[in-house]
C-alpha atoms as a PDB file:
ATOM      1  CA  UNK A   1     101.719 -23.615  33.993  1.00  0.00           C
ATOM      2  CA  UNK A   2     102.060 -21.056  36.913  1.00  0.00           C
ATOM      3  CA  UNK A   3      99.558 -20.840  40.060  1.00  0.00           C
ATOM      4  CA  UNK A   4      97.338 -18.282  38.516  1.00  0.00           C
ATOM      5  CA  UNK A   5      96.578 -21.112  34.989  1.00  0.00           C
ATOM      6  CA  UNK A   6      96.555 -23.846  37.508  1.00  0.00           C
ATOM      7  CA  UNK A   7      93.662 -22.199  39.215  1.00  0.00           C
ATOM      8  CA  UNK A   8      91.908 -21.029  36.408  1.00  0.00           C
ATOM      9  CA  UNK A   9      92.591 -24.618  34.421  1.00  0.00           C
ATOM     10  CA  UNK A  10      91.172 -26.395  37.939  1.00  0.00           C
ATOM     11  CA  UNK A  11      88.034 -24.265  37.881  1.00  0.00           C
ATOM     12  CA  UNK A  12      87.189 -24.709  34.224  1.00  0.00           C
ATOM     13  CA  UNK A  13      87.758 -28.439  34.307  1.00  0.00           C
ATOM     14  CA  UNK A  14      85.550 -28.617  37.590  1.00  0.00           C
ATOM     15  CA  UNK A  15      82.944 -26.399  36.066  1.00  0.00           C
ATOM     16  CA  UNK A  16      82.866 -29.062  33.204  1.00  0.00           C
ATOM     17  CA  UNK A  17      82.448 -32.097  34.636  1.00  0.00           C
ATOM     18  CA  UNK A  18      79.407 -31.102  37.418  1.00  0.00           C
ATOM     19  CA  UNK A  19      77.488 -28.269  35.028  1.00  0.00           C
ATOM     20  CA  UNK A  20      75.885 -31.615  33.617  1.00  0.00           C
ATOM     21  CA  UNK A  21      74.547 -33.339  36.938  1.00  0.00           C
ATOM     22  CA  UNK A  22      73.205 -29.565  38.243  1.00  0.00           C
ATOM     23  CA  UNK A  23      72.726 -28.112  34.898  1.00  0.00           C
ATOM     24  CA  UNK A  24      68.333 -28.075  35.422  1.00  0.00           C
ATOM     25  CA  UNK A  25      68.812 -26.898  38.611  1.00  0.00           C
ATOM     26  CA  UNK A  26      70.897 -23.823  37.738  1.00  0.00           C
ATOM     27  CA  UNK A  27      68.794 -22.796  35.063  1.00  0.00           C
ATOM     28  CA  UNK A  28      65.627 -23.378  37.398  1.00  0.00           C
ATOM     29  CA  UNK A  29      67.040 -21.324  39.932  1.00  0.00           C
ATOM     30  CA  UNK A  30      69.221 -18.752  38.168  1.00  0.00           C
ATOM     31  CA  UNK A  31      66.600 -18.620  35.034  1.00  0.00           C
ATOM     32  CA  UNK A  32      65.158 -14.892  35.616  1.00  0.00           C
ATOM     33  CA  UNK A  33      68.518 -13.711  37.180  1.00  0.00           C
ATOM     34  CA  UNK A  34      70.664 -15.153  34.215  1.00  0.00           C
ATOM     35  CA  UNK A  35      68.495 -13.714  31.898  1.00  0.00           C
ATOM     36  CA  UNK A  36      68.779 -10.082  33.122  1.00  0.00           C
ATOM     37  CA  UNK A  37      72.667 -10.889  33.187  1.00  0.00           C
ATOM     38  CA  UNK A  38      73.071 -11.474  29.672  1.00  0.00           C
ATOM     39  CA  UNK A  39      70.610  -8.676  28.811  1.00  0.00           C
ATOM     40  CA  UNK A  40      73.273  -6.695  30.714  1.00  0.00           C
ATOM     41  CA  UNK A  41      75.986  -8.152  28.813  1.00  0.00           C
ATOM     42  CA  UNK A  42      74.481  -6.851  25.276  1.00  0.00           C
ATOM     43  CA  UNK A  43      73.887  -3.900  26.608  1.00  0.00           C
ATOM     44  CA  UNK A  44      77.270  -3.176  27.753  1.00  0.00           C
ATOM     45  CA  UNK A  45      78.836  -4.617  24.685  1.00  0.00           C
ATOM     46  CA  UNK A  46      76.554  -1.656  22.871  1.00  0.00           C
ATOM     47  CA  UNK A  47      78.053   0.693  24.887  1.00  0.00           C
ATOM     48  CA  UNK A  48      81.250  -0.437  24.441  1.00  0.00           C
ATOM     49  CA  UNK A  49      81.419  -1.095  20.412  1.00  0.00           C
ATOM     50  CA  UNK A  50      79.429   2.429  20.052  1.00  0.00           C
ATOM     51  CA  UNK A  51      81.802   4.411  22.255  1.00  0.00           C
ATOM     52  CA  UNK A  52      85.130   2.792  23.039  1.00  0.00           C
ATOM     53  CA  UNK A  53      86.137   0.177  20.238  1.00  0.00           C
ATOM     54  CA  UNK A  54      87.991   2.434  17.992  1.00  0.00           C
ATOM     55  CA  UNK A  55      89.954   3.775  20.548  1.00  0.00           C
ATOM     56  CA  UNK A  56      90.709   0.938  22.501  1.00  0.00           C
ATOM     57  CA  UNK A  57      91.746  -1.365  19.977  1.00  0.00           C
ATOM     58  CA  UNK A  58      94.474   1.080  18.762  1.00  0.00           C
ATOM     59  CA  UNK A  59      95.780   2.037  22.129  1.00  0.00           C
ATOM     60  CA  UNK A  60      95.417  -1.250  23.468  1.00  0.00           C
ATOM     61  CA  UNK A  61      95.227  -4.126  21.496  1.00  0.00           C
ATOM     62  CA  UNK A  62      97.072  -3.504  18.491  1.00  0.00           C
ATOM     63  CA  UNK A  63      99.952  -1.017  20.424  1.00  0.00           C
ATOM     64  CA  UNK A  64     100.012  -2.854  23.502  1.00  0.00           C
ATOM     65  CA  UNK A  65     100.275  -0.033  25.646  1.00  0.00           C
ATOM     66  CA  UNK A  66      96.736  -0.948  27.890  1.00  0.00           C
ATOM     67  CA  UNK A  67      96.344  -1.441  31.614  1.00  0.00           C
ATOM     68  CA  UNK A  68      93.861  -4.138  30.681  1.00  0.00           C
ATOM     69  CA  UNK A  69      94.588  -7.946  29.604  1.00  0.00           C
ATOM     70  CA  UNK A  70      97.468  -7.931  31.837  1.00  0.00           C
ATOM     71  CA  UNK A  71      99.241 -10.743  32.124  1.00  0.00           C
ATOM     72  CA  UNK A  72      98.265 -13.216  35.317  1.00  0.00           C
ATOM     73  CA  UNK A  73      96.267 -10.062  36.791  1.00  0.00           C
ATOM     74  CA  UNK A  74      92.565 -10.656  35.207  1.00  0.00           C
ATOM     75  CA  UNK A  75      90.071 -11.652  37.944  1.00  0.00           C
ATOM     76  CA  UNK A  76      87.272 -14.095  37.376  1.00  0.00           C
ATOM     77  CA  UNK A  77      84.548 -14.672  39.831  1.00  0.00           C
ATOM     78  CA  UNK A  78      83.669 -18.351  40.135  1.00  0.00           C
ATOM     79  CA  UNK A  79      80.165 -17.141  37.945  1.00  0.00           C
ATOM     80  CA  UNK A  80      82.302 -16.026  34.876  1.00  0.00           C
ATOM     81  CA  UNK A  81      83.133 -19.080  34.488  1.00  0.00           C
ATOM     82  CA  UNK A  82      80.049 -21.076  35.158  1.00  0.00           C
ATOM     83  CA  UNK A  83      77.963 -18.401  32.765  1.00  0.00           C
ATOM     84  CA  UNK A  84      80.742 -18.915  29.756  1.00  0.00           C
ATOM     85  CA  UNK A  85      80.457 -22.577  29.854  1.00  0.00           C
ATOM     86  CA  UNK A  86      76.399 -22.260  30.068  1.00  0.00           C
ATOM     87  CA  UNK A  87      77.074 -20.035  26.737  1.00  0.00           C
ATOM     88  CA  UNK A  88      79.835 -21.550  25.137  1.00  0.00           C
ATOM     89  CA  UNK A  89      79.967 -24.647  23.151  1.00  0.00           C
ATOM     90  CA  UNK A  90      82.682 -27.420  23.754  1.00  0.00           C
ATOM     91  CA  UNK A  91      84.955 -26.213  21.031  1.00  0.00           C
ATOM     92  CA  UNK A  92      85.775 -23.221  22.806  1.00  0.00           C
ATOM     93  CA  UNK A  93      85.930 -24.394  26.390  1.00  0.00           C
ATOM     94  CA  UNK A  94      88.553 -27.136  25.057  1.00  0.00           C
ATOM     95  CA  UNK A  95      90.334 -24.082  23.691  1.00  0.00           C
ATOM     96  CA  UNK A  96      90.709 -22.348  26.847  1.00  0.00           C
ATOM     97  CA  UNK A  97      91.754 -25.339  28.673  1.00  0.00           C
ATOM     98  CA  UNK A  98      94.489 -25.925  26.333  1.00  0.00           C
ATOM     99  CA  UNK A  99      95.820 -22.381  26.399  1.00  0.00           C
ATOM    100  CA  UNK A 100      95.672 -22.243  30.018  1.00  0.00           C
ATOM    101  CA  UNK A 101      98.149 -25.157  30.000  1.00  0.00           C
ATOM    102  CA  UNK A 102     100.817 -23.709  27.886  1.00  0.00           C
ATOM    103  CA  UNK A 103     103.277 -21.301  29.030  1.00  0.00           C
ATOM    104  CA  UNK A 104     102.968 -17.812  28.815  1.00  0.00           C
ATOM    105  CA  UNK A 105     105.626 -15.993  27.181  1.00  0.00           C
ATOM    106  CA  UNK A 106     104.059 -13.065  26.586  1.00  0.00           C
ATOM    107  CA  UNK A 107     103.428  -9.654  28.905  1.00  0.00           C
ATOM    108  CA  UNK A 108      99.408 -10.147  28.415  1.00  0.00           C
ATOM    109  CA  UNK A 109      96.692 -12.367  29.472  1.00  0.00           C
ATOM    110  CA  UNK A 110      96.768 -15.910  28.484  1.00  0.00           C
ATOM    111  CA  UNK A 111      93.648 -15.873  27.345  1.00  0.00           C
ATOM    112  CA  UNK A 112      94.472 -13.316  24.603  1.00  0.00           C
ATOM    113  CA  UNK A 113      94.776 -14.881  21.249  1.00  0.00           C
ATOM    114  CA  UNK A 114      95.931 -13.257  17.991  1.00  0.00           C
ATOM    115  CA  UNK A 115      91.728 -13.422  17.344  1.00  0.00           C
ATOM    116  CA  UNK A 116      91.166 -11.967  20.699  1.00  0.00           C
ATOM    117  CA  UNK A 117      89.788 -12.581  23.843  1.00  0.00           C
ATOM    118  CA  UNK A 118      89.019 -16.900  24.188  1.00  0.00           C
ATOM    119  CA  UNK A 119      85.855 -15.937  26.514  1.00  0.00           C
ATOM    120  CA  UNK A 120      82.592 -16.211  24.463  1.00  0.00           C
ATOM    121  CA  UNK A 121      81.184 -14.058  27.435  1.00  0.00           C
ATOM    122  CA  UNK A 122      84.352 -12.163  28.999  1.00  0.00           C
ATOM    123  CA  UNK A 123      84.930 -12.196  32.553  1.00  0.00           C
ATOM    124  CA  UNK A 124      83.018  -9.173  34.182  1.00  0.00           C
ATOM    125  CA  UNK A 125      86.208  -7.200  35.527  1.00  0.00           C
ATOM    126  CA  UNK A 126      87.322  -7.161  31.794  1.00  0.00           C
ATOM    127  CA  UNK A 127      84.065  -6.113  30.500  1.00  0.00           C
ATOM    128  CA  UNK A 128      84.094  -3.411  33.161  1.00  0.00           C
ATOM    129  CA  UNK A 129      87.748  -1.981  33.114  1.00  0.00           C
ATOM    130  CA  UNK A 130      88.182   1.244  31.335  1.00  0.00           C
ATOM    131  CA  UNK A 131      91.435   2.798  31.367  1.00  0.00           C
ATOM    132  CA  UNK A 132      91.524   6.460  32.852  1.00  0.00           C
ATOM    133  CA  UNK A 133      92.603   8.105  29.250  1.00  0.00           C
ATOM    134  CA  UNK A 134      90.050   6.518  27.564  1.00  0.00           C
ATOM    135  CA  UNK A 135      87.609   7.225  29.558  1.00  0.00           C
ATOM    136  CA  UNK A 136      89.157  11.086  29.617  1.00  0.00           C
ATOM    137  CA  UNK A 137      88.391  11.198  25.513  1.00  0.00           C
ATOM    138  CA  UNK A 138      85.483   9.673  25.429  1.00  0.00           C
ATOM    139  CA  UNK A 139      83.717  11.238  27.998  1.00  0.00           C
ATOM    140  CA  UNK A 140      85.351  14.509  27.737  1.00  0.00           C
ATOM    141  CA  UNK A 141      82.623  17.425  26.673  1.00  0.00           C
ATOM    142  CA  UNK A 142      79.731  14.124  26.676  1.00  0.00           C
ATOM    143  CA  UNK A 143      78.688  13.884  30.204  1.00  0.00           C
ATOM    144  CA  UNK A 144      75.493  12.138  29.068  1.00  0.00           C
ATOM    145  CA  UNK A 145      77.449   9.849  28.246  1.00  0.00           C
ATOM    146  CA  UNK A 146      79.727   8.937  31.275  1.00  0.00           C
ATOM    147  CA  UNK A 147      76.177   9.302  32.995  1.00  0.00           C
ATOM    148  CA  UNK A 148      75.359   6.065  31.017  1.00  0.00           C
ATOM    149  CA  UNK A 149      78.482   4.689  31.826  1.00  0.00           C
ATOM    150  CA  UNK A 150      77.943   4.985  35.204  1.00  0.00           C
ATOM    151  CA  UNK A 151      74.387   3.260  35.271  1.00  0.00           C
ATOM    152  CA  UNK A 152      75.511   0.724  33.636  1.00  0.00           C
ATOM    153  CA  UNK A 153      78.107   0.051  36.817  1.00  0.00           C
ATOM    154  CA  UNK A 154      75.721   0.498  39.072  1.00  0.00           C
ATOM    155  CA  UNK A 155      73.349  -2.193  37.198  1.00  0.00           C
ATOM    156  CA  UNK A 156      76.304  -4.344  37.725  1.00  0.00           C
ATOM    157  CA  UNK A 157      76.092  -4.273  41.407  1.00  0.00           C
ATOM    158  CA  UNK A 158      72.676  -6.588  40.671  1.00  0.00           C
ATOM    159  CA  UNK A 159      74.007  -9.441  39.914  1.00  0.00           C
ATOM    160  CA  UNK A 160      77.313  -9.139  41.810  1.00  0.00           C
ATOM    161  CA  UNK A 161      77.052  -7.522  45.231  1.00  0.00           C
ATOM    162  CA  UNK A 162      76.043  -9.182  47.449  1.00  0.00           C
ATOM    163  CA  UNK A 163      73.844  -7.014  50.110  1.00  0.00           C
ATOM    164  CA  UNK A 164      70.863  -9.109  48.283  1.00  0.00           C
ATOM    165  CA  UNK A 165      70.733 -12.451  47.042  1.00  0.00           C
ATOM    166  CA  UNK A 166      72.453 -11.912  43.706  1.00  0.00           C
ATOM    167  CA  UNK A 167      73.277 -14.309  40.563  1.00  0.00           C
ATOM    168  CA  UNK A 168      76.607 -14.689  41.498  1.00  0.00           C
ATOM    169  CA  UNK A 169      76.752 -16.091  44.762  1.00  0.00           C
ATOM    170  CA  UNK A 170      73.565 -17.983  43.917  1.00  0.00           C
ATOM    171  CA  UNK A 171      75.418 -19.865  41.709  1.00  0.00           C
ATOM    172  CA  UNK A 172      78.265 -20.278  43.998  1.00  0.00           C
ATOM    173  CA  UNK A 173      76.259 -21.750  46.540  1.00  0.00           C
ATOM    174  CA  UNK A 174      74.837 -24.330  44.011  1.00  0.00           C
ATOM    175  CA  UNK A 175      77.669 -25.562  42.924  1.00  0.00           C
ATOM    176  CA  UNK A 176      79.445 -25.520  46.844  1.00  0.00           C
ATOM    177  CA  UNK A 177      76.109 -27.365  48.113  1.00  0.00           C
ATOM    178  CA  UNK A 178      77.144 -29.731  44.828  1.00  0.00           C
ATOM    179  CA  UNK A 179      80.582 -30.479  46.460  1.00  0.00           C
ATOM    180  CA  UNK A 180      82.683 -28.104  44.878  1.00  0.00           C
ATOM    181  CA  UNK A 181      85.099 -25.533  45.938  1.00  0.00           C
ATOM    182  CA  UNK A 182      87.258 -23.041  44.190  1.00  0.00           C
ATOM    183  CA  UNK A 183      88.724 -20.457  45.031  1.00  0.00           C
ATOM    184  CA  UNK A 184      87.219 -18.359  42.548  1.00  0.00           C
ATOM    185  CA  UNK A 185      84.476 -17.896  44.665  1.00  0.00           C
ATOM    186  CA  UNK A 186      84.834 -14.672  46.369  1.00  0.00           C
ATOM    187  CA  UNK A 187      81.443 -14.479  47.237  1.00  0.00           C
ATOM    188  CA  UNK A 188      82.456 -16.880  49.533  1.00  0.00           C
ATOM    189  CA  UNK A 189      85.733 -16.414  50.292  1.00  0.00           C
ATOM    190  CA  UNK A 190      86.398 -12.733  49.976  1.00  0.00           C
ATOM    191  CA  UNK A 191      86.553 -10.932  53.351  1.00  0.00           C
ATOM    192  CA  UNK A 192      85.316  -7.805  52.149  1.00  0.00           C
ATOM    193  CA  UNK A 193      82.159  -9.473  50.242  1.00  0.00           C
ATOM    194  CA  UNK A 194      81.835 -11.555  53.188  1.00  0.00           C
ATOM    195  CA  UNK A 195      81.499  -8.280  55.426  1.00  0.00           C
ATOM    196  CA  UNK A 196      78.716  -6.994  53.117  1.00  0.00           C
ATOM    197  CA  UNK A 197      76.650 -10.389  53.407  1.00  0.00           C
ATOM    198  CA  UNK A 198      77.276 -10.197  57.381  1.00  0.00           C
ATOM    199  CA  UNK A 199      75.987  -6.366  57.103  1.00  0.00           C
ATOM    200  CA  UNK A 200      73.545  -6.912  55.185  1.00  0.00           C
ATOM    201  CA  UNK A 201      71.852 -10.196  57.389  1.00  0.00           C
ATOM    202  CA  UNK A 202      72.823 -13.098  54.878  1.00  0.00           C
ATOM    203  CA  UNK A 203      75.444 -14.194  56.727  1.00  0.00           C
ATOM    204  CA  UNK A 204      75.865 -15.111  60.717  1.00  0.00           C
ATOM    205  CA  UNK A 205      79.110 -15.541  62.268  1.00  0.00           C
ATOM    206  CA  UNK A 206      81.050 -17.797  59.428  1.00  0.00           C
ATOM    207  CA  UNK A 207      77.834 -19.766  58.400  1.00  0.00           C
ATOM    208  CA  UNK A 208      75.439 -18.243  55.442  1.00  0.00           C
END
């Protein structure tokens, strides 16, 4: 395994083993939140299979030419993680933890499989990333429909910037305050998101 597996494999496995002891108080906490996230989610992956499946599975998956599913480049916050194991069943999670410990031969992501992406519920980067020339044909003579595209980014920033309590350094701190640390958590450990809690009040000095 290289650096980037070993810290995906670490968070998984650590993910695993305390989801069960804070499990009720996630969902408590995270219930209204989460469900507006996943809400997203199928609304995005509507967007996406409408619009952009055609096209990106020739260009991309089946040719190999895409900027996306690079290999050791996808990022993952700390809440991709916890919100695929909340929605995944054990038989897939054991899957990813056995792919991330094999070595990657390949020029793409080692969580692509000849089925497709392990992730029941993809990390949101992925979800996000369009490539410029898709974008260019999909969009071009539809600007209703890059004017979707774009709200549907923006709705993103709800549950992932952090100038307002948001889902995904909620969930961070419930899992820190439960003795964990990864650092997956940019929320936490990113300077620049860090910046935007301090700017926006949530955050004095180093302390939250």
């Amino acid at each position: 395994m290289n650096d980037y597996q070993q810290e995906q494999l670490a968070s998984l496995k650590q993910v695993r083993d305390i989801l069960p002891r804070i499990r009720e108080r996630l969902l408590e906490t995270c219930k209204a939140s989460l469900a507006d996230y996943l809400e997203f989610r199928k609304a995005t992956d509507r967007f996406l299979a409408d619009h952009f499946s055609g096209v990106c599975s020739m260009s991309c998956y089946q040719n190999q030419r895409s900027a996306c599913c690079a290999k050791d480049a996808i990022i993952t916050f700390f809440a991709d993680v916890v919100i695929n194991a909340l929605q995944s069943d054990d038989t897939v999670l054991d899957r990813m933890e056995t792919r991330l410990q094999e070595t990657n031969t390949g020029l793409k992501c080692i969580y692509l499989s000849p089925e497709g992406c392990l992730w029941h519920v993809k990390p949101i980067v992925c979800q996000m990333f369009l490539c410029d020339s898709a974008q260019d044909e999909i969009f071009a003579g539809d600007p209703a429909r890059r004017v979707e595209w774009e709200t549907l980014k923006e709705r993103k920033k709800e549950f992932t910037w952090p100038d307002k309590p948001v889902l995904f350094d909620q969930m961070e701190t419930l899992f820190m305050d439960a003795g964990l640390v990864s650092p997956l958590m940019y929320c936490h450990n990113s300077p620049g998101l860090m910046h935007v809690k301090r700017k926006a009040g949530l955050v004095q000095g180093n302390r939250i």
